[in-house]
Structure formats: structure tokens, C-alpha cells
C-alpha atoms as a PDB file:
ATOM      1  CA  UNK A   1      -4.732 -32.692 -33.769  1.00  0.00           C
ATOM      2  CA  UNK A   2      -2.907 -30.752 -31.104  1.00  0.00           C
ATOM      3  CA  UNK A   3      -3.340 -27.783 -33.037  1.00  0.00           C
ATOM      4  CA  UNK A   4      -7.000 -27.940 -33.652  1.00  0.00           C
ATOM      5  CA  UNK A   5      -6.846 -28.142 -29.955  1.00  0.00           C
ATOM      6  CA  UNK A   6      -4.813 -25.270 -29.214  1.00  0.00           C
ATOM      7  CA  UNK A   7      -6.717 -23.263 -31.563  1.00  0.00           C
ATOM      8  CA  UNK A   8     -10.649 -24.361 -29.936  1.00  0.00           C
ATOM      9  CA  UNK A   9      -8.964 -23.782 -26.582  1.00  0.00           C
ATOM     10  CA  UNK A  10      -7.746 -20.026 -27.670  1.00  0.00           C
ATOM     11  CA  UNK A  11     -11.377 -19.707 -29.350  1.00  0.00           C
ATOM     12  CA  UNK A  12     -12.802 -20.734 -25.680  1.00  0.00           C
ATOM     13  CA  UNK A  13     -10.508 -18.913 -23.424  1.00  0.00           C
ATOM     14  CA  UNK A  14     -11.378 -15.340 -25.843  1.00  0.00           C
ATOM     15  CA  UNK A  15     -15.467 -16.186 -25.661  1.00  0.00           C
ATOM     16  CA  UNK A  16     -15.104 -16.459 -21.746  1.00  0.00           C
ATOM     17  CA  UNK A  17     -13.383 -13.877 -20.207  1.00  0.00           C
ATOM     18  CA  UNK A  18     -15.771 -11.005 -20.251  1.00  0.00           C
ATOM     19  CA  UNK A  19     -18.219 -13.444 -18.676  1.00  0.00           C
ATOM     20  CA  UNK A  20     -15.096 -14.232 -16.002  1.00  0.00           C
ATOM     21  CA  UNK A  21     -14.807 -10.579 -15.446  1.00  0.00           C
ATOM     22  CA  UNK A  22     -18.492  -9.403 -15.134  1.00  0.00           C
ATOM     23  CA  UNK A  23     -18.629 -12.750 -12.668  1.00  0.00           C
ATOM     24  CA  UNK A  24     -15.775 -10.656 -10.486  1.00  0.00           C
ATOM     25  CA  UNK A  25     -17.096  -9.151  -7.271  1.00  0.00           C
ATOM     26  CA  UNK A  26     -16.973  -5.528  -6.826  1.00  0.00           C
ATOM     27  CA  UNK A  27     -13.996  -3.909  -4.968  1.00  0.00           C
ATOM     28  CA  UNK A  28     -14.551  -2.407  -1.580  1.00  0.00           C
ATOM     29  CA  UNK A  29     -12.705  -0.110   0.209  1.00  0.00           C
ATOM     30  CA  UNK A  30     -10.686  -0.623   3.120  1.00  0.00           C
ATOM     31  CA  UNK A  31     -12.282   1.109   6.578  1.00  0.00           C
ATOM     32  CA  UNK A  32     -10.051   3.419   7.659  1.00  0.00           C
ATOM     33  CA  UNK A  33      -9.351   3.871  11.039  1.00  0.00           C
ATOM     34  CA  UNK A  34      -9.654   6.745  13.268  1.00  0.00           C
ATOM     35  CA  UNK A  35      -6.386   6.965  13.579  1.00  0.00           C
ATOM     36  CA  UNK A  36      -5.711   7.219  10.443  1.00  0.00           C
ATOM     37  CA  UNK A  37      -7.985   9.638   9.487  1.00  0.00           C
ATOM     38  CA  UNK A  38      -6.563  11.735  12.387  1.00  0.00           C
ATOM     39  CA  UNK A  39      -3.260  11.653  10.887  1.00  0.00           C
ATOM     40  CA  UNK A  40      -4.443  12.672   7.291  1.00  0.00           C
ATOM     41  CA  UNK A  41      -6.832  15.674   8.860  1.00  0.00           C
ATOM     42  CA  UNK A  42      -2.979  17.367   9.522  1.00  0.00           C
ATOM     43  CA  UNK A  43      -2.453  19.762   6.326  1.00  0.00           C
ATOM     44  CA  UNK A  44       0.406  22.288   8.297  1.00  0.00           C
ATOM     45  CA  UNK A  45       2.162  18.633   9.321  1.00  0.00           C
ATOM     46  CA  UNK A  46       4.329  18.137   5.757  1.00  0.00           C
ATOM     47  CA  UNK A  47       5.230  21.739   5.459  1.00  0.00           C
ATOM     48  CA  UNK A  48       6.218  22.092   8.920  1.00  0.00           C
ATOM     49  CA  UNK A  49       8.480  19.267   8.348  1.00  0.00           C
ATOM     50  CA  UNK A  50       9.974  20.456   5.266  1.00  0.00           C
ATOM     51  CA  UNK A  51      10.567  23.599   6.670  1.00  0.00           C
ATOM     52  CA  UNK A  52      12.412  22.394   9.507  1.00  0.00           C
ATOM     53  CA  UNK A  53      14.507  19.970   7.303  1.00  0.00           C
ATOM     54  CA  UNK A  54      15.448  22.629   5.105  1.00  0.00           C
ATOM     55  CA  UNK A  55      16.663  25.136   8.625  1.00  0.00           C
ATOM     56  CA  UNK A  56      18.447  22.298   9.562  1.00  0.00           C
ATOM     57  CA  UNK A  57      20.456  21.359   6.199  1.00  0.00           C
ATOM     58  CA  UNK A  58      21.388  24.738   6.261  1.00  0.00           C
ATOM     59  CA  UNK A  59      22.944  25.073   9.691  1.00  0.00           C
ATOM     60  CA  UNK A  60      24.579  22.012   8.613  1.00  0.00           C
ATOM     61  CA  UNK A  61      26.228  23.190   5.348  1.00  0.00           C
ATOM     62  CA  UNK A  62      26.958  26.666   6.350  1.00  0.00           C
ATOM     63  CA  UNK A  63      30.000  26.464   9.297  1.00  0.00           C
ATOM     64  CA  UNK A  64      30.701  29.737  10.009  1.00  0.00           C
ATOM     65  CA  UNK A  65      33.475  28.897  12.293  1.00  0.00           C
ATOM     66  CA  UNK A  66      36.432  28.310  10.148  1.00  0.00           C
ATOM     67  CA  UNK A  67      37.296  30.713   7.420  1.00  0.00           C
ATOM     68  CA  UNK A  68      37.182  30.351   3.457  1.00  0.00           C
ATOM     69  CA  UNK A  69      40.712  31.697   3.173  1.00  0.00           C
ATOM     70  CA  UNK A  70      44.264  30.569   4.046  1.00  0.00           C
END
């Protein structure tokens, strides 16, 4: 019994889900802000910044203060 039950609900659940997921509604997009679309209109931003992280990691690494030998 409960597996003549198990087996017409698998039957059911397989026969409706494409109807389930045509019955979906359609995605929509998020509006995007001004401000964001300010921020994105920036292409120079990212390489300034990893331009000026780089200069600064190497001021940081090279000290040329103190000398390599004893």
C-alpha cells in the first residue's frame, strides 16, 4: 500500500513540474540607481587603485635605510 503510494505520488510530482515552472513569473531586474550607475560609468577607477596599491607595497617592502650586509 504505502508503496503504491509513494510510487503514484513520484508519478504525480514528475507530470507536474514543468507545468509548476511555466506557471513561474518572469524575473525582473532590479532598477538601478543613479548612483550606482555613476559609480560603474568609472573605467580609470580600478586601475588607478591598483596602481597605487602596488607604489605603495613597494615603498613598503623596499627599506632603503638599513643595509643588506653586516
Amino acid at each position: 500500500m504505502i508503496r503504491t503510494l509513494a510510487t503514484a505520488a513520484a508519478a504525480a510530482s514528475l507530470a507536474i513540474a514543468p507545468l509548476a515552472a511555466q506557471a513561474a513569473p518572469a524575473r525582473i531586474g532590479a532598477p538601478a540607481s543613479a548612483e550606482a550607475e555613476e559609480i560603474g560609468g568609472a573605467p580609470i577607477l580600478l586601475p588607478l587603485l591598483v596602481l597605487l596599491a602596488a607604489a605603495i607595497g613597494i615603498i613598503l617592502i623596499t627599506d632603503g635605510d638599513s643595509p643588506t650586509s653586516p
